[in-house]
Protein backbone atom coordinates (compact mmCIF):
# COMPACT_ATOMS: atom_id res chain seq x y z
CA UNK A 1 0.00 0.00 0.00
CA UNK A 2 0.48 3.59 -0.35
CA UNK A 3 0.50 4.18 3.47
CA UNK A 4 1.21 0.99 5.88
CA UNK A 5 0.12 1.39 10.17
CA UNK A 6 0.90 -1.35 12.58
CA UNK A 7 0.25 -0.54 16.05
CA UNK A 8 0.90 3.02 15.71
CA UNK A 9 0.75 4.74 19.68
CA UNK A 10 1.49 8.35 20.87
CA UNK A 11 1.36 9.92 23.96
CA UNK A 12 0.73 13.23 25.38
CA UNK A 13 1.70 13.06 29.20
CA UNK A 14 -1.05 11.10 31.02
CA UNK A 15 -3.06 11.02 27.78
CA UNK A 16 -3.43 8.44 25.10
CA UNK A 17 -3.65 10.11 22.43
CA UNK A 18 -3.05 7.13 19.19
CA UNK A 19 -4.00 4.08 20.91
CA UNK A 20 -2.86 1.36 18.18
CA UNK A 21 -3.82 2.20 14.83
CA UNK A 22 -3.49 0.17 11.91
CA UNK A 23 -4.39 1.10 8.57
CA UNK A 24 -3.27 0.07 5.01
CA UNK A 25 -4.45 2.32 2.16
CA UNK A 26 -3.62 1.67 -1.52
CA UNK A 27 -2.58 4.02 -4.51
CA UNK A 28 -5.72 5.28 -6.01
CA UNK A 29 -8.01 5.31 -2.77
CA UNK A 30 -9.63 8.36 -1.10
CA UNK A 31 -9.44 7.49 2.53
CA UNK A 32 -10.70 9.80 5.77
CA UNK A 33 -10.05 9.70 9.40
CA UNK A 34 -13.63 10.41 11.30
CA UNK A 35 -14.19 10.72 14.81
CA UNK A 36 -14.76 13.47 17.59
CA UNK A 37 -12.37 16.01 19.22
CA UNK A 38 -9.59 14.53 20.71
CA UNK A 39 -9.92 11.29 19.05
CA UNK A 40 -6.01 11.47 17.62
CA UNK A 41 -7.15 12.12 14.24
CA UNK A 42 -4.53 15.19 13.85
CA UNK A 43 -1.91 13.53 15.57
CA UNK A 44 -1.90 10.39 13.01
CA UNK A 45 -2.27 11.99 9.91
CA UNK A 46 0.57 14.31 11.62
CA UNK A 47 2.92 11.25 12.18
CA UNK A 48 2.07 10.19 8.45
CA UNK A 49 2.80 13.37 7.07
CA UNK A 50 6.04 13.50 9.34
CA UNK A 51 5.89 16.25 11.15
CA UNK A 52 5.40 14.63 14.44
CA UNK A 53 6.68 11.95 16.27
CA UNK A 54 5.76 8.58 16.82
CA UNK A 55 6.29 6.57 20.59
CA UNK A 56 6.21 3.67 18.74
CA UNK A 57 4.49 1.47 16.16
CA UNK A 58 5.43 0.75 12.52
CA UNK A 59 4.92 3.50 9.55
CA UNK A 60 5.26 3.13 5.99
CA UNK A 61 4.63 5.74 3.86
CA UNK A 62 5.05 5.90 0.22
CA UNK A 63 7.71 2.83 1.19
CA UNK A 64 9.44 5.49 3.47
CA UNK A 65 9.59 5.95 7.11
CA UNK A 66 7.90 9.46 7.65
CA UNK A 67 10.05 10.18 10.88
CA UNK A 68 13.68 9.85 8.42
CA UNK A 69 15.96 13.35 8.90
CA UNK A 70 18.22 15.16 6.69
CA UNK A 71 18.08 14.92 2.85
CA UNK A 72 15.99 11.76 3.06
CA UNK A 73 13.36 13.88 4.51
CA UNK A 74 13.27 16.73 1.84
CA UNK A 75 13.01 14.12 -0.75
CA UNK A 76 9.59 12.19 1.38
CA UNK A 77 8.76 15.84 1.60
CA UNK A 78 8.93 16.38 -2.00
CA UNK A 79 6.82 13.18 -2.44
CA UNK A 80 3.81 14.49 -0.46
CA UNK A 81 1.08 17.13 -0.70
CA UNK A 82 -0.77 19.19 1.89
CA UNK A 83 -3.98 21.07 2.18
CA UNK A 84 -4.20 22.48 5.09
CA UNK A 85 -7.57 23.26 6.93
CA UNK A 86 -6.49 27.02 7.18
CA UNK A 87 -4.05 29.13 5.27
CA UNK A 88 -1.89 31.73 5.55
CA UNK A 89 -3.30 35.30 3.77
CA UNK A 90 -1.07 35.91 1.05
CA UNK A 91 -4.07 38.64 -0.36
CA UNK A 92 -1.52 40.60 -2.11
CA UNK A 93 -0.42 38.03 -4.39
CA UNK A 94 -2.24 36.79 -7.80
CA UNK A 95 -3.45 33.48 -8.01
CA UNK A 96 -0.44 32.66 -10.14
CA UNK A 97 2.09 34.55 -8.05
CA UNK A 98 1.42 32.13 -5.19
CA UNK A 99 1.25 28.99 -6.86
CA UNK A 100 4.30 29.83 -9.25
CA UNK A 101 6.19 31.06 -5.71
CA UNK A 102 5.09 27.81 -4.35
CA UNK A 103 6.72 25.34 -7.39
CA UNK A 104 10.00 27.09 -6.35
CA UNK A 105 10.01 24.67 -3.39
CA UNK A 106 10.26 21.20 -5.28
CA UNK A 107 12.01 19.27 -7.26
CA UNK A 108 9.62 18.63 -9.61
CA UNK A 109 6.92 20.91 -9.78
CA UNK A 110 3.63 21.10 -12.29
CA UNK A 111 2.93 24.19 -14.17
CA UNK A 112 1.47 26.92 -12.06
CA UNK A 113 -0.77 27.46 -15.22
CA UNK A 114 -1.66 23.79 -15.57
CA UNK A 115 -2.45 23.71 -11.90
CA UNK A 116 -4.65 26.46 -12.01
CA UNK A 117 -6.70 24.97 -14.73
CA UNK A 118 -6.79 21.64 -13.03
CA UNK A 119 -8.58 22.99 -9.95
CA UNK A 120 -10.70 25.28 -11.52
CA UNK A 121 -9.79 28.82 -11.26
CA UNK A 122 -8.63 29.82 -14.60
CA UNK A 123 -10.65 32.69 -14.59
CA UNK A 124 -8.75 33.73 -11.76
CA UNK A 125 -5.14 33.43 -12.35
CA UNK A 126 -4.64 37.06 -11.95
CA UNK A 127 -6.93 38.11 -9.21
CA UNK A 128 -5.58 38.47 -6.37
CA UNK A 129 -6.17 36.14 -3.42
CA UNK A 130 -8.02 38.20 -0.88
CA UNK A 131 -10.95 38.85 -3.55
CA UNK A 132 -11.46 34.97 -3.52
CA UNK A 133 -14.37 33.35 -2.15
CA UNK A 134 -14.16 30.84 0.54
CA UNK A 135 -14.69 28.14 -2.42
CA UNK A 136 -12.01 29.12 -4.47
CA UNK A 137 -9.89 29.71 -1.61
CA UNK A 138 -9.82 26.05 -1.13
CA UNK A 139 -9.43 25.32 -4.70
CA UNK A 140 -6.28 27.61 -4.25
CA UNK A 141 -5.40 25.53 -1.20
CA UNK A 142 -5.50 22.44 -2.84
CA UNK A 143 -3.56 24.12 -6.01
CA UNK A 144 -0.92 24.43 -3.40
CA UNK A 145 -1.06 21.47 -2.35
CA UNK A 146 -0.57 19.67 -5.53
CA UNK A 147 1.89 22.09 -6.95
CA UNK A 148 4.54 19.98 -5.93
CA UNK A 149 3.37 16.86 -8.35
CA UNK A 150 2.59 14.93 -5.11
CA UNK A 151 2.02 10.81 -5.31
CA UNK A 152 0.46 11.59 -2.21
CA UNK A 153 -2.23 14.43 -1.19
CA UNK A 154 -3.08 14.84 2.51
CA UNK A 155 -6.16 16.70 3.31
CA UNK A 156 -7.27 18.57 6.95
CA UNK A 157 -10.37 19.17 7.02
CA UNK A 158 -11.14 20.54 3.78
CA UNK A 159 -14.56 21.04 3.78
CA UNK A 160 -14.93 22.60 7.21
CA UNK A 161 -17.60 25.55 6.54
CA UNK A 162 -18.93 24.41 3.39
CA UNK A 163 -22.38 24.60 2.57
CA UNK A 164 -23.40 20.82 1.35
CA UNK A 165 -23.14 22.04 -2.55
CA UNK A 166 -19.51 23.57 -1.98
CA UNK A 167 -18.73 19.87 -0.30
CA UNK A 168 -19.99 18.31 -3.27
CA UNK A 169 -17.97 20.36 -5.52
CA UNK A 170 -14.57 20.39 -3.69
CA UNK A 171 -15.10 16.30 -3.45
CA UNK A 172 -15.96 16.14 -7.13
CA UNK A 173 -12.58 18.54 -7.52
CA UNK A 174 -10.52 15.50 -5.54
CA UNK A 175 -12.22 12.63 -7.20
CA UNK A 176 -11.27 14.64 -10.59
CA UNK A 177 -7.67 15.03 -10.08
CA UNK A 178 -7.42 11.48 -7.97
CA UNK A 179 -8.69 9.63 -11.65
CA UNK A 180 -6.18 12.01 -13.82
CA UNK A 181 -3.33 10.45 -11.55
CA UNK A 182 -4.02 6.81 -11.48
């Protein structure tokens, strides 16, 4: 598989917060972590992503262990995509500014132009990002998080605040670029 858990257990002080997870998702698959506050979801997809550390348990991602240092971690890093729930205001910049800034931190990057038509915001290549609406913010977001020709795109929470047609649209969006890739 793509991503490979086994017993996967962190802990925060006298809390539990990963209590054994194992998980094996293949190439092609949309997969989600559900559950309430507090549940560990952040923390996992956190370890995954490797930008936290593990206690202990077994994690393969992308045949990789997400925890590795130095230049083996620039080159995982260069392997994965992130959306994350919120971003930073860059409301000054174009469209194309940011995602053309962004491709200047991988190896490999797609065309900030071919990116912009892949998530749907042609129309607004040159407008700058504060005149967005919440929508194509998060079409942005996930522009920036594919920017980097990921094999593998992790997504926090990207429909938080979406009315149920926005959802439907942004999922449609994933499920669109998911079947270009595989």
């Amino acid at each position: 598989g793509v991503i490979e858990v086994r017993d996967l257990r962190k802990r925060y002080s006298a809390v539990q917060a990963v209590n054994g997870i194992d998980l094996s998702i293949d190439q092609g698959e949309i997969f989600a972590i559900l559950g309430p506050n507090g549940a560990g979801k952040t923390t996992s997809v956190e370890i995954l992503e490797g930008f936290r550390k593990r206690d202990s348990g077994e994690v393969r991602v992308l045949d990789m262990d997400p925890a590795v240092r130095g230049r083996n971690a620039r080159d995982f890093r260069d392997r994965i995509g992130i959306v994350l729930q919120t971003t930073s205001d860059a409301g000054d910049l174009t469209v194309k500014e940011t995602l053309s800034h962004f491709s200047g931190y991988y190896s490999k990057p797609r065309k900030a132009s071919e990116v912009i038509e892949s998530v749907g915001l042609g129309e607004k290549s040159n407008a700058l990002i504060h005149t967005l609406s919440g929508g194509q913010r998060r079409r942005l977001d996930v522009g920036l998080g594919i920017i980097g020709n990921p094999e593998l795109l992790f997504l926090d929470e990207p429909t938080t605040g979406f009315d149920p047609e926005a959802r439907r649209s942004f999922w449609e969006l994933i499920r669109t670029l998911r079947d270009r890739c595989t």
